[in-house]
Protein backbone atom coordinates (compact mmCIF):
# COMPACT_ATOMS: atom_id res chain seq x y z
CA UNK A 1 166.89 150.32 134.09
CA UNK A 2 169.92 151.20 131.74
CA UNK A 3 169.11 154.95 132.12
CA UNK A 4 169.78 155.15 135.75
CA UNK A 5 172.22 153.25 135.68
CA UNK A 6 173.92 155.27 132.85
CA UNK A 7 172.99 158.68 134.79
CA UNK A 8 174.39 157.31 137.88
CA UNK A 9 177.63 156.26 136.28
CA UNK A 10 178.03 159.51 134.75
CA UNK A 11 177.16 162.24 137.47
CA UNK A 12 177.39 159.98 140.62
CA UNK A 13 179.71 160.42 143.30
CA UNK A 14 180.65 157.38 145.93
CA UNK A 15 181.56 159.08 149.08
CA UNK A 16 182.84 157.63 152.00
CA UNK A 17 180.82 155.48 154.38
CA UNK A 18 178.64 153.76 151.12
CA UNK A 19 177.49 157.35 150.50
CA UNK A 20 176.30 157.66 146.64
CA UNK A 21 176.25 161.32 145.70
CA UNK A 22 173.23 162.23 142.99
CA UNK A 23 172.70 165.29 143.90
CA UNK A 24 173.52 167.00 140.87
CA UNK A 25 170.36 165.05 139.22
CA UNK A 26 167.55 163.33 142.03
CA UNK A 27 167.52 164.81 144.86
CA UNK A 28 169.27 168.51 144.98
CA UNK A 29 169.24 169.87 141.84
CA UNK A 30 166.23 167.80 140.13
CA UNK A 31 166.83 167.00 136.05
CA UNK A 32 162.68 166.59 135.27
CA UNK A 33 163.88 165.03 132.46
CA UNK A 34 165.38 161.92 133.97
CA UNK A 35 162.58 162.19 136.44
CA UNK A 36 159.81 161.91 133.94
CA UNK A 37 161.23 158.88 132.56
CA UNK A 38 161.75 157.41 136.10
CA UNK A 39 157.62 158.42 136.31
CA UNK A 40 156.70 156.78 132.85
CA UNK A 41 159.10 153.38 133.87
CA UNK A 42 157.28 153.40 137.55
CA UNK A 43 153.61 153.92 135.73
CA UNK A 44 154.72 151.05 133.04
CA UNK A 45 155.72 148.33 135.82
CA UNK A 46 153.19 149.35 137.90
CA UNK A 47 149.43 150.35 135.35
CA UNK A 48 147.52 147.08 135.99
CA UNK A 49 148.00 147.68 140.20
CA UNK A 50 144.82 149.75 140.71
CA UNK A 51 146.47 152.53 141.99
CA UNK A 52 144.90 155.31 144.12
CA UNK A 53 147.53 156.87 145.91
CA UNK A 54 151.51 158.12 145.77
CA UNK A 55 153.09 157.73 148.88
CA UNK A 56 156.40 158.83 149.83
CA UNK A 57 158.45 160.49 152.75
CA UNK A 58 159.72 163.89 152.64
CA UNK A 59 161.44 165.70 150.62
CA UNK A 60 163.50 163.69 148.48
CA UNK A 61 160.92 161.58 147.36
CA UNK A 62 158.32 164.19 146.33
CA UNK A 63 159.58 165.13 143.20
CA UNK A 64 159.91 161.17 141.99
CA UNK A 65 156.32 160.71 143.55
CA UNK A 66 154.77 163.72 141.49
CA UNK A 67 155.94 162.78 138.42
CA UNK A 68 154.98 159.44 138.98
CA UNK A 69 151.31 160.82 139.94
CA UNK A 70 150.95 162.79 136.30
CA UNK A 71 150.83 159.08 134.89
CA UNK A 72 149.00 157.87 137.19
CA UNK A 73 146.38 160.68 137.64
CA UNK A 74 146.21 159.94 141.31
CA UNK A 75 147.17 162.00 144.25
CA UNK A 76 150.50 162.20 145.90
CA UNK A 77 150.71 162.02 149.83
CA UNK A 78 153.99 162.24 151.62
CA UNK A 79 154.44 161.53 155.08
CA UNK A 80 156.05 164.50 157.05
CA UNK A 81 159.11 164.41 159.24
CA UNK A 82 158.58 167.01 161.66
CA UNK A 83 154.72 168.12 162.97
CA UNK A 84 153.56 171.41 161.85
CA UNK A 85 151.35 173.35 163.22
CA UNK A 86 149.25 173.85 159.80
CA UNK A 87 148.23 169.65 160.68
CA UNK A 88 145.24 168.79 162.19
CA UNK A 89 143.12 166.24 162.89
CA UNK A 90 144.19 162.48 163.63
CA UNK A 91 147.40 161.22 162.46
CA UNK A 92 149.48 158.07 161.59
CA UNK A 93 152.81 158.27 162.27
CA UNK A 94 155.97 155.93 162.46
CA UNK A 95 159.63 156.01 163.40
CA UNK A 96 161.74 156.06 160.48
CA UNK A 97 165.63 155.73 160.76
CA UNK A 98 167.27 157.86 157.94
CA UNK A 99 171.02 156.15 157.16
CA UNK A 100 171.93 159.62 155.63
CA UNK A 101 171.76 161.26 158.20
CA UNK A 102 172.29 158.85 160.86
CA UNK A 103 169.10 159.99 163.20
CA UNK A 104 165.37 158.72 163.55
CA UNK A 105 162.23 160.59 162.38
CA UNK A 106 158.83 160.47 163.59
CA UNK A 107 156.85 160.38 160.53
CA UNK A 108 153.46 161.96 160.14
CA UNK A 109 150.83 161.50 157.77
CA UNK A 110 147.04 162.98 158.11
CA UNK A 111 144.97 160.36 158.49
CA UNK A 112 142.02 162.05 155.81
CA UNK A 113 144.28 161.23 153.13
CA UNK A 114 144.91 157.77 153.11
CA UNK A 115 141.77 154.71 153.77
CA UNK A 116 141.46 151.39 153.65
CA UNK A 117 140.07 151.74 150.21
CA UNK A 118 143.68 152.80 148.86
CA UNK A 119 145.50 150.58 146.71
CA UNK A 120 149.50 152.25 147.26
CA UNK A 121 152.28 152.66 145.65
CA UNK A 122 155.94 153.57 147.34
CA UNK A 123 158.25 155.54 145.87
CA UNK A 124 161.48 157.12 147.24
CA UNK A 125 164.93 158.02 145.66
CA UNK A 126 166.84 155.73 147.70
CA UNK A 127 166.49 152.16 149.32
CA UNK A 128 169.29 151.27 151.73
CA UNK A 129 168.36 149.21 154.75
CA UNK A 130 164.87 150.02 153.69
CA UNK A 131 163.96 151.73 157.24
CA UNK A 132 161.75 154.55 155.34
CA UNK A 133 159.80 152.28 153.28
CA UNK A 134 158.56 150.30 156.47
CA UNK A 135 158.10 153.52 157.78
CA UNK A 136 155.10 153.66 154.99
CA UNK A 137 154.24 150.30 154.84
CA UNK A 138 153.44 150.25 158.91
CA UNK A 139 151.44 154.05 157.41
CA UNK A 140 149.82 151.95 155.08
CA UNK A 141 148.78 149.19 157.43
CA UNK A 142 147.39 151.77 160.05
CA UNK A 143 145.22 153.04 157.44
CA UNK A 144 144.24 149.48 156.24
CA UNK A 145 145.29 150.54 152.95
CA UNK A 146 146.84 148.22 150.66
CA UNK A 147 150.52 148.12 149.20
CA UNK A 148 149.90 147.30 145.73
CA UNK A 149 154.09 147.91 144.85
CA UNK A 150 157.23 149.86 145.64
CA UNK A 151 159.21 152.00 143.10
CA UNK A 152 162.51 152.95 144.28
CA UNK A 153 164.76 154.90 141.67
CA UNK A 154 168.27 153.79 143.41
CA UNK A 155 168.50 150.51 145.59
CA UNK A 156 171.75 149.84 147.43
CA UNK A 157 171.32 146.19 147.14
CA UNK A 158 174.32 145.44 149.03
CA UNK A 159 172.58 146.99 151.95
CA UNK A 160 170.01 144.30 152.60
CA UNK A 161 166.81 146.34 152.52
CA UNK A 162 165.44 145.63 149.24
CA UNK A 163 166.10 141.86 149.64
CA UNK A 164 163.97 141.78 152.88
CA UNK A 165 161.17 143.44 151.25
CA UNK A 166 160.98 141.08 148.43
CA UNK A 167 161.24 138.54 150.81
CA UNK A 168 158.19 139.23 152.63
CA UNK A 169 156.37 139.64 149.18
CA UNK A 170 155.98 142.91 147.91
CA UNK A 171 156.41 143.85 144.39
CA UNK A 172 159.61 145.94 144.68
CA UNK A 173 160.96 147.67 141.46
CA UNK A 174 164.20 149.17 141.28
CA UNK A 175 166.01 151.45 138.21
CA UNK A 176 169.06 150.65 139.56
CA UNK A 177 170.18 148.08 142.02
CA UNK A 178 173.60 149.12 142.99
CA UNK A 179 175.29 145.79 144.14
CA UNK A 180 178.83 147.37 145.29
CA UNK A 181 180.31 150.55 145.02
CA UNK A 182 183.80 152.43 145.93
CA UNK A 183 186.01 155.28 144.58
CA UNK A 184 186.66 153.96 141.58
CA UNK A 185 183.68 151.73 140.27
CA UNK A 186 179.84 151.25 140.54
CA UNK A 187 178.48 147.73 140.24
CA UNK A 188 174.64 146.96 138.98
CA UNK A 189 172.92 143.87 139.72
CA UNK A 190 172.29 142.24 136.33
């Protein structure tokens, strides 16, 4: 959507090794602003879905996912990176590869808070190769739970993750899909 687009053209930063810098507005310093919108356009794309449950990894996501849940009036569950000791009781968990920061994560997730009766929506900041969204989806499917769509508030569409998804059918919606980037220009998929 134009607005992410706009906000990424204005405060984003490409860094080296395909490395877009937002911190300054999604996922360091958080403008609620911007992030209520990105709520409202996830709730507007997504309304008729019969939503029960947010789902998202930590941390970068939560923020997106809570906003998203105030339209939704559902709950927001996040699968955890590391185990605490304050989790009990059975989980799910799945390995999730972060590009960032170049390692894998086991992620956790209680299994209490998520049932086959869910109906699910993904949301995360970023989609690159898309290894934290099948992260949840293989959540989801442990749970029997159903993924009724993903929101994703910046896709790197050059990166091939998105385009899988879709191509195994889920209803993937992206604000922006960035389709190349470098020092000196940022290119959206029309």
């Amino acid at each position: 959507m134009k607005f992410m687009e706009d906000r990424i053209l204005k405060d984003g930063q490409v860094r080296p090794g395909h490395i877009l810098k937002v911190d300054s507005f999604l996922n360091h310093q958080l403008d609620i602003s911007l992030l209520s919108e990105v709520g409202k356009a996830f709730y507007d794309r997504f309304k008729d879905k019969g939503i029960t449950r947010i789902l998202t990894v930590e941390a970068s996501g939560i923020a997106i996912a809570c906003m998203t849940a105030e339209y939704f009036q559902v709950p927001v569950i996040f699968a955890k990176k590391s185990k605490s000791q304050n989790l009990d009781g059975d989980l799910f968990t799945s390995v999730v590869h972060s590009y960032t920061y170049g390692i894998d994560n086991t992620v956790t997730l209680a299994k209490k808070f998520l049932s086959a009766n869910d109906r699910v929506l993904i949301v995360d900041d970023f989609l690159a190769n898309g290894k934290a969204v099948n992260g949840l989806i293989d959540i989801c499917g442990q749970a029997g739970a159903e993924v009724a769509g993903i929101g994703i508030a910046i896709e790197k569409g050059f990166q091939g993750g998105g385009d899988d998804l879709r191509a195994r059918g889920y209803d993937l919606f992206s604000l922006a899909v960035v389709d190349e980037m470098n020092a000196d220009s940022i290119k959206f998929r029309s």
